[in-house]
Protein backbone atom coordinates (compact mmCIF):
# COMPACT_ATOMS: atom_id res chain seq x y z
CA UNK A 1 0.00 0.00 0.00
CA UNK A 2 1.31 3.68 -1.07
CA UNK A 3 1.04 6.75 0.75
CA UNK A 4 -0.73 7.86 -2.65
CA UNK A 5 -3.12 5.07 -2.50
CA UNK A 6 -3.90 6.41 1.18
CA UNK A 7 -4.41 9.89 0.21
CA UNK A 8 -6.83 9.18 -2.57
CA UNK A 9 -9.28 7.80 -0.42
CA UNK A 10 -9.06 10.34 2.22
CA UNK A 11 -9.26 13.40 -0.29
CA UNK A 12 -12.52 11.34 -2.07
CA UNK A 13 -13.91 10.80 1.35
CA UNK A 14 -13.30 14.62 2.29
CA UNK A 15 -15.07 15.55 -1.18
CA UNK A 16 -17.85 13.18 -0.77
CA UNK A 17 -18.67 14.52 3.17
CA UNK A 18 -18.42 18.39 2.16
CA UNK A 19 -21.11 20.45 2.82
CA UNK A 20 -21.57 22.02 -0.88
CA UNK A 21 -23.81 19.23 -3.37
CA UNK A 22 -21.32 19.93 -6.62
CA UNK A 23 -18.02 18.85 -4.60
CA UNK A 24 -19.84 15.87 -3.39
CA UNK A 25 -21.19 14.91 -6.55
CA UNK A 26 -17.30 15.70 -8.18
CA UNK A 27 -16.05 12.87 -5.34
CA UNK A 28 -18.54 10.69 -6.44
CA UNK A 29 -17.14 11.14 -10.27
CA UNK A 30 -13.60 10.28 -8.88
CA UNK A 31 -14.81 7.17 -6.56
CA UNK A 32 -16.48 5.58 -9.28
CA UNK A 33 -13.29 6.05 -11.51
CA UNK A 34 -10.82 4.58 -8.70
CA UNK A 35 -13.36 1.49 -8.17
CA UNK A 36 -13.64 0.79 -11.63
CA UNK A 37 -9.87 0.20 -11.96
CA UNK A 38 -10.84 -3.22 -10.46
CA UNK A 39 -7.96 -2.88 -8.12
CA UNK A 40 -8.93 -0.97 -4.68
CA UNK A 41 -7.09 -2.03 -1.58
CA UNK A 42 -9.33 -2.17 1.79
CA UNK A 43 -7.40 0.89 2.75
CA UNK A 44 -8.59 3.13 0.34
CA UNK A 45 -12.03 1.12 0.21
CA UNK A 46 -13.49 1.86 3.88
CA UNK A 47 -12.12 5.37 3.13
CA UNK A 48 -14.05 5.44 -0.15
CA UNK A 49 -17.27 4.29 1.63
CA UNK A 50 -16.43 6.97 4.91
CA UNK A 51 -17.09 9.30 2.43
CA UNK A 52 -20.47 7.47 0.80
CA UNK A 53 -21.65 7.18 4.00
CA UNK A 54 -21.67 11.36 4.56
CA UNK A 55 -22.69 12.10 1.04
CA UNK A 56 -25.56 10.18 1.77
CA UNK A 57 -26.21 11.78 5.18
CA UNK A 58 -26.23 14.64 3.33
CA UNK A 59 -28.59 14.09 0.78
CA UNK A 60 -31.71 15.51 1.80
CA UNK A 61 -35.34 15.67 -0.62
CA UNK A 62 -36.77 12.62 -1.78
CA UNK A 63 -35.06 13.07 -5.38
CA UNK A 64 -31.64 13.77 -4.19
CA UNK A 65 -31.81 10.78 -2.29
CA UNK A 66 -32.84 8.38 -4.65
CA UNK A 67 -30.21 10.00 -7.14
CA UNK A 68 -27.26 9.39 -4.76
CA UNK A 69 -28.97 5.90 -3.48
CA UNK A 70 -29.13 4.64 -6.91
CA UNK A 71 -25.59 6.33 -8.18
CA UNK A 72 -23.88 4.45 -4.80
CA UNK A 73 -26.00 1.04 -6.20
CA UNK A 74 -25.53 0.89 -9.25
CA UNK A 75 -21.58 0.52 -9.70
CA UNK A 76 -22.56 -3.18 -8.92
CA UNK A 77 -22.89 -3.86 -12.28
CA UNK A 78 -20.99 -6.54 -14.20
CA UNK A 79 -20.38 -4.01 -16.76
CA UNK A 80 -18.96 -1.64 -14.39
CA UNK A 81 -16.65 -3.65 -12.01
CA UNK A 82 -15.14 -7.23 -11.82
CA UNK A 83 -16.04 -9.62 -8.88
CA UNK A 84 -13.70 -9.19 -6.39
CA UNK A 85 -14.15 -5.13 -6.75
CA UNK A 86 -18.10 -5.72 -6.26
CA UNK A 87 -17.51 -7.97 -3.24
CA UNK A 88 -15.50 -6.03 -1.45
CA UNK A 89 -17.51 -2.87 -1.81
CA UNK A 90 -20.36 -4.49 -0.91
CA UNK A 91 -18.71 -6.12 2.21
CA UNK A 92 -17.16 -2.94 2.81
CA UNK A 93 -20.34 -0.94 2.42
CA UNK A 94 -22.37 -2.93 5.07
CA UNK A 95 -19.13 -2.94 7.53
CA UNK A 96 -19.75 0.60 7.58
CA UNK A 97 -23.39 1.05 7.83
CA UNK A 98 -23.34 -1.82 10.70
CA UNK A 99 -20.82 0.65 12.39
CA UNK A 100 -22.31 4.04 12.48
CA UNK A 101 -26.32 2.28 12.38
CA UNK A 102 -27.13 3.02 16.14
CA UNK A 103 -25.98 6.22 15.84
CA UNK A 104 -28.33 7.57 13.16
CA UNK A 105 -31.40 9.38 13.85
CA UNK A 106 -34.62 8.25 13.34
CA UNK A 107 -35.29 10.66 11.12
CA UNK A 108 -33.07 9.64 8.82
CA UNK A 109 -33.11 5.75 9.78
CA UNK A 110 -35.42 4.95 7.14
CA UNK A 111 -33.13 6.01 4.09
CA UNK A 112 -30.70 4.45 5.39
CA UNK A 113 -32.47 1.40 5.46
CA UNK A 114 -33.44 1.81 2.01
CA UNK A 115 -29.56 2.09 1.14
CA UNK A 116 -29.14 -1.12 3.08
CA UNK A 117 -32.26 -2.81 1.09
CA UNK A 118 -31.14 -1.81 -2.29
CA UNK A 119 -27.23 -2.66 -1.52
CA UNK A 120 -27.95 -5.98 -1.08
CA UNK A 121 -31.07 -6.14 -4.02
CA UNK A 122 -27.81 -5.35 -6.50
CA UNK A 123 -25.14 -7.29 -5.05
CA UNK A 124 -27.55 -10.52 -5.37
CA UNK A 125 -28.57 -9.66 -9.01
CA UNK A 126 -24.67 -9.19 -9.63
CA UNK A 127 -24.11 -12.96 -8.53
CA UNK A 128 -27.51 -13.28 -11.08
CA UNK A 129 -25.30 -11.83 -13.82
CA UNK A 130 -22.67 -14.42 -13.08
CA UNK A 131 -24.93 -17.05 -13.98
CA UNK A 132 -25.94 -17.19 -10.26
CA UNK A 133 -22.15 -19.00 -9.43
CA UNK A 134 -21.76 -21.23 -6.48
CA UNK A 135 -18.64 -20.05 -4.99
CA UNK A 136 -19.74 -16.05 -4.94
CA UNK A 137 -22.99 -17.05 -3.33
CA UNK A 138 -21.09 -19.30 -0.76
CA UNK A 139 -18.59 -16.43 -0.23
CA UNK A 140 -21.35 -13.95 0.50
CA UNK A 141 -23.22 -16.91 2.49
CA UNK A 142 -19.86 -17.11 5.09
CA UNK A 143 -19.49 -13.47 4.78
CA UNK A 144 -23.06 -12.79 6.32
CA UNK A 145 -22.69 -15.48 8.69
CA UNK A 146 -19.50 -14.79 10.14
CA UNK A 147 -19.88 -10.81 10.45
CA UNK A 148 -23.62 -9.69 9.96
CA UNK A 149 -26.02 -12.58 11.21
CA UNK A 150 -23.50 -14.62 13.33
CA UNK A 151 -24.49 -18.08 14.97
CA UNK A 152 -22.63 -17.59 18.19
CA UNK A 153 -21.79 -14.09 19.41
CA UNK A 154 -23.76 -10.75 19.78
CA UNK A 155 -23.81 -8.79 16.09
CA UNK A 156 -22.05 -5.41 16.58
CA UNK A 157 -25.85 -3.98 16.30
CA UNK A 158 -28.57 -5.79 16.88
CA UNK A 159 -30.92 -3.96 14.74
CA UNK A 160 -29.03 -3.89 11.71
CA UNK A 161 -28.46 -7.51 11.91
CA UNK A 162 -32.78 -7.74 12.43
CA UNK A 163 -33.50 -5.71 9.36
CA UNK A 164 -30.94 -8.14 7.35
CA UNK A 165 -32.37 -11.49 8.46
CA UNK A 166 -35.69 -9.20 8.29
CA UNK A 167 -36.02 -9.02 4.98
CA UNK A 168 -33.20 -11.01 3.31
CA UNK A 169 -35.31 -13.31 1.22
CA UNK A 170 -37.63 -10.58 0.27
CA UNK A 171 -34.71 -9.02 -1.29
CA UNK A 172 -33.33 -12.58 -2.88
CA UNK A 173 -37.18 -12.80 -4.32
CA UNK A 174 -37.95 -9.11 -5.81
CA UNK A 175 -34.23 -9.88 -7.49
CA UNK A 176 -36.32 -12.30 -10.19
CA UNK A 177 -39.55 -10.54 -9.57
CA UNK A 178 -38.94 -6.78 -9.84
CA UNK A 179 -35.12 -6.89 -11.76
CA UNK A 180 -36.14 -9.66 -13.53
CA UNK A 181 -33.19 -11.98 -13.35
CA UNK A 182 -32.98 -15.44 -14.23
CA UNK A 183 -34.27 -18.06 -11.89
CA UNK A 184 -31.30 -20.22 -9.82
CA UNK A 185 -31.00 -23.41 -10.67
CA UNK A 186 -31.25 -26.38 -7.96
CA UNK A 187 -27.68 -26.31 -6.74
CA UNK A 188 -27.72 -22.49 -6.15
CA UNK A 189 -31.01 -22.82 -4.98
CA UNK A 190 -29.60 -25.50 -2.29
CA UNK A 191 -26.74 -22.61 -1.51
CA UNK A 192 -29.02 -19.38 -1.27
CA UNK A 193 -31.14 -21.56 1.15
CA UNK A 194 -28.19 -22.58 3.36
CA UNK A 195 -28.41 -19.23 5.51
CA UNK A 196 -31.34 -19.43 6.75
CA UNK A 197 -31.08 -23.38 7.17
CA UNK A 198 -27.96 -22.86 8.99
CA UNK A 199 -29.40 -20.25 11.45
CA UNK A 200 -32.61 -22.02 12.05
CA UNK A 201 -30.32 -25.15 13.36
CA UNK A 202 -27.35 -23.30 15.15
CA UNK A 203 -28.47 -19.96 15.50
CA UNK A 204 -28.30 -18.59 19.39
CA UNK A 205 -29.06 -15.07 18.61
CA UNK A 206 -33.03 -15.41 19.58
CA UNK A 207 -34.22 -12.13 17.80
CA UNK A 208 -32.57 -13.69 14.18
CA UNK A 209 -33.70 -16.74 14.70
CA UNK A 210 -36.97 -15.52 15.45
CA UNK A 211 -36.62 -13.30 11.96
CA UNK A 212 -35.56 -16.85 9.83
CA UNK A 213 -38.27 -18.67 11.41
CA UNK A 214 -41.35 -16.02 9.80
CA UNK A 215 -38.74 -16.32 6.32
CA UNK A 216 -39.14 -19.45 6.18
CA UNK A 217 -42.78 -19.60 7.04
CA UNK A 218 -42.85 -16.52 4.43
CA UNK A 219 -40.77 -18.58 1.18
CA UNK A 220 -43.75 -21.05 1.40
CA UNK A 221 -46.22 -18.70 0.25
CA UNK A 222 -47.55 -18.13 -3.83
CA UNK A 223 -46.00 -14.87 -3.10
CA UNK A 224 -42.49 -16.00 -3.04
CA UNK A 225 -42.86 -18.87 -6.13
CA UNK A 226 -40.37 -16.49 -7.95
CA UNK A 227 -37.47 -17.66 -5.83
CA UNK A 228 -38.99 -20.95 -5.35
CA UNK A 229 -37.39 -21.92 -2.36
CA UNK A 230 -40.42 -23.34 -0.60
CA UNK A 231 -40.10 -27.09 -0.89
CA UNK A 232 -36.21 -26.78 0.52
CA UNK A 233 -36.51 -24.75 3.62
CA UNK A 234 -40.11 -26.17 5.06
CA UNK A 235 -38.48 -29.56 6.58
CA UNK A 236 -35.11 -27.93 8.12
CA UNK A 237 -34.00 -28.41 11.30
CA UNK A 238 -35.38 -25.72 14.01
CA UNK A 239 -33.75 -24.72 17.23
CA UNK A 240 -36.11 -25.41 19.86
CA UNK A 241 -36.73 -21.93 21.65
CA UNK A 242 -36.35 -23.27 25.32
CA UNK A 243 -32.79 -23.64 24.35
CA UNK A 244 -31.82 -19.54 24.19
CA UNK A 245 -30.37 -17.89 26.78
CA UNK A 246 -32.71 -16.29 28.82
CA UNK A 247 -29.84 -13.31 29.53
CA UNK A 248 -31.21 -9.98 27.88
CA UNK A 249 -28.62 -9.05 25.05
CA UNK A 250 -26.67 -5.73 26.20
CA UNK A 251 -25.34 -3.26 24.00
CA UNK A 252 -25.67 -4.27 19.95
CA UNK A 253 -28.08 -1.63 19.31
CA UNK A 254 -30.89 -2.73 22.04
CA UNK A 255 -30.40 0.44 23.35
CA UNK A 256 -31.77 1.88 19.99
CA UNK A 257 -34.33 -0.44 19.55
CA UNK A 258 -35.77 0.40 23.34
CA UNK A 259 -35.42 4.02 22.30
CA UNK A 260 -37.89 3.52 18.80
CA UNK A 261 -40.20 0.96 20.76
CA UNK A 262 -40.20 4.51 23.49
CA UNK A 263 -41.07 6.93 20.52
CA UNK A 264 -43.52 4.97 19.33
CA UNK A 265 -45.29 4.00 22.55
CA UNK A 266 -45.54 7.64 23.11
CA UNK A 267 -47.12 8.85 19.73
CA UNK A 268 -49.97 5.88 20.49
CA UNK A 269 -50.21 7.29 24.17
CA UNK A 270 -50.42 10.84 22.32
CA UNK A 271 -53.00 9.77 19.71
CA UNK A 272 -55.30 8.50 22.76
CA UNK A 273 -55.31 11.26 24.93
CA UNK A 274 -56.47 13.30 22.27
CA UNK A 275 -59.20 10.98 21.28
CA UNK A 276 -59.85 10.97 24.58
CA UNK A 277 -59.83 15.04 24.73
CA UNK A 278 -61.67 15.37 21.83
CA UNK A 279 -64.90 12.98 22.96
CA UNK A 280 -64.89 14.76 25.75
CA UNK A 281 -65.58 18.31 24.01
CA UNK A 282 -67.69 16.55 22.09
CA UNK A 283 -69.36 15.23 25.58
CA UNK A 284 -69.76 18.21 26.96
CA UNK A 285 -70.56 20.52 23.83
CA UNK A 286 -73.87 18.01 23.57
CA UNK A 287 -74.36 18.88 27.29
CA UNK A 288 -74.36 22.24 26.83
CA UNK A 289 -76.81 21.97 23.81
CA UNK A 290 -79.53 20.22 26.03
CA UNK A 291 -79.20 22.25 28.89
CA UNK A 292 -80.09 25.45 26.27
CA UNK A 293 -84.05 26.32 26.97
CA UNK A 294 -85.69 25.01 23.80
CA UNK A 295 -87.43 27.66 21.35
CA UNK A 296 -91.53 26.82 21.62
CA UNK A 297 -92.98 27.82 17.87
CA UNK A 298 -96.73 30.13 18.60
């Protein structure tokens, strides 16, 4: 690694995070250059995606955001960049997200969950685009297993390891449904089915397991016939609950969830006091109507 290799992803990153929209845009134009030399280092990488991460914070308005959503998406692209590029920005991309997720606001949460959504929609119709190959789905498979759903030990945050095993195989379905990619065939079928499998069986993390369980429950549905995936995940092993530790999970982002299960425990709280306020007025304004001395018509 070069000191010049270093400094390009910290002047992209400082372009990409400034406050002005045409020098972020302009770091954007020089990111996508670097990444499609097909040769980024990690270095320069999680610099790279420091900066994506802030050019998205910034992008505020619905069609600014969908702009810099899709322009951050759609670099995974076989025409764009080679395997190992797309791989490691993807891994890359969610490393950082996972980092900085209980730290975003929840006004912003949902875009960012969007980003998340749509990052992994691409990177699986990228492995589509390779013919749906065994060994890039099994290195995503390990990937996820090892560092964003793990078996054993408590995710970095809890929530953004939810929303994955949330909506995984919703993302794995719209892939043929919306983007219209060609349907696995039985041996990549087998492998796209192995994460969930494999959590249902060995998974300790309660709240994940919990999300696999309704995904499986989910892939047997008419709704999810475009993935198919039905008839492989319906007899797997499942982890008897009375098995999970009973210990409440500390830190990887409970503490956020509590704080979102607060907010909106106190907007329902809100919403009945004032239908309780207003059927009151409304009580006592009908009251007040038939206490009034009725007119008598000569």
């Amino acid at each position: 690694m070069t000191n010049n290799s270093i400094s390009i992803g910290k002047i992209i990153a400082q372009k990409l995070s400034n406050e002005e929209p045409s020098i972020r845009d302009a770091g954007w134009k020089e990111a996508k250059e670097v990444l499609m030399k097909n040769d980024t280092n990690e270095e320069v990488m999680k610099e790279i995606w420091i900066g994506l991460y802030f050019w998205y914070w910034h992008s505020d308005g619905r069609d600014y955001q969908e702009k810099v959503r899709k322009e951050i998406t759609s670099i995974m692209n076989k025409e764009e960049i080679d395997k190992h590029e797309c791989i490691l920005f993807v891994k890359v991309g969610m490393e950082t997200l996972e980092r900085y997720w209980d730290e975003i606001d929840y006004v912003r949460i949902k875009k960012y969950e969007m980003l998340l959504c749509q990052m992994i929609q691409k990177y699986l119709y990228f492995i589509s685009q390779h013919g749906w190959n065994i060994e890039m789905i099994k290195e995503w498979n390990d990937y996820l297993i090892e560092h964003v759903v793990p078996l054993q030990n408590n995710p970095i945050s809890l929530s953004f390891s939810t929303k994955v095993a949330d909506y995984y195989y919703d993302y794995l379905n719209d892939v043929i449904y919306i983007d219209e990619a060609p349907e696995p065939n039985e041996e990549a079928k087998n492998e796209l089915a192995r994460l969930l499998i494999k959590y249902l069986k060995n998974g300790k993390i309660q709240s994940l397991h919990k999300s696999f369980e309704e995904a499986r429950e989910r892939l047997q549905t008419e709704l999810y016939h475009y993935i198919n995936l039905g008839d492989i995940v319906k007899n797997c092993r499942v982890r008897p609950v009375k098995e999970f530790n009973k210990t409440p999970l500390l830190g990887c982002g409970m503490e956020k969830v509590e704080k979102l299960r607060a907010i909106k425990q106190e907007k329902r709280d809100k919403k009945k006091k004032d239908k309780e306020r207003k059927e009151k007025m409304n009580k006592k304004r009908k009251l007040k109507e038939e206490k009034k001395p009725k007119k008598v018509l000569n």
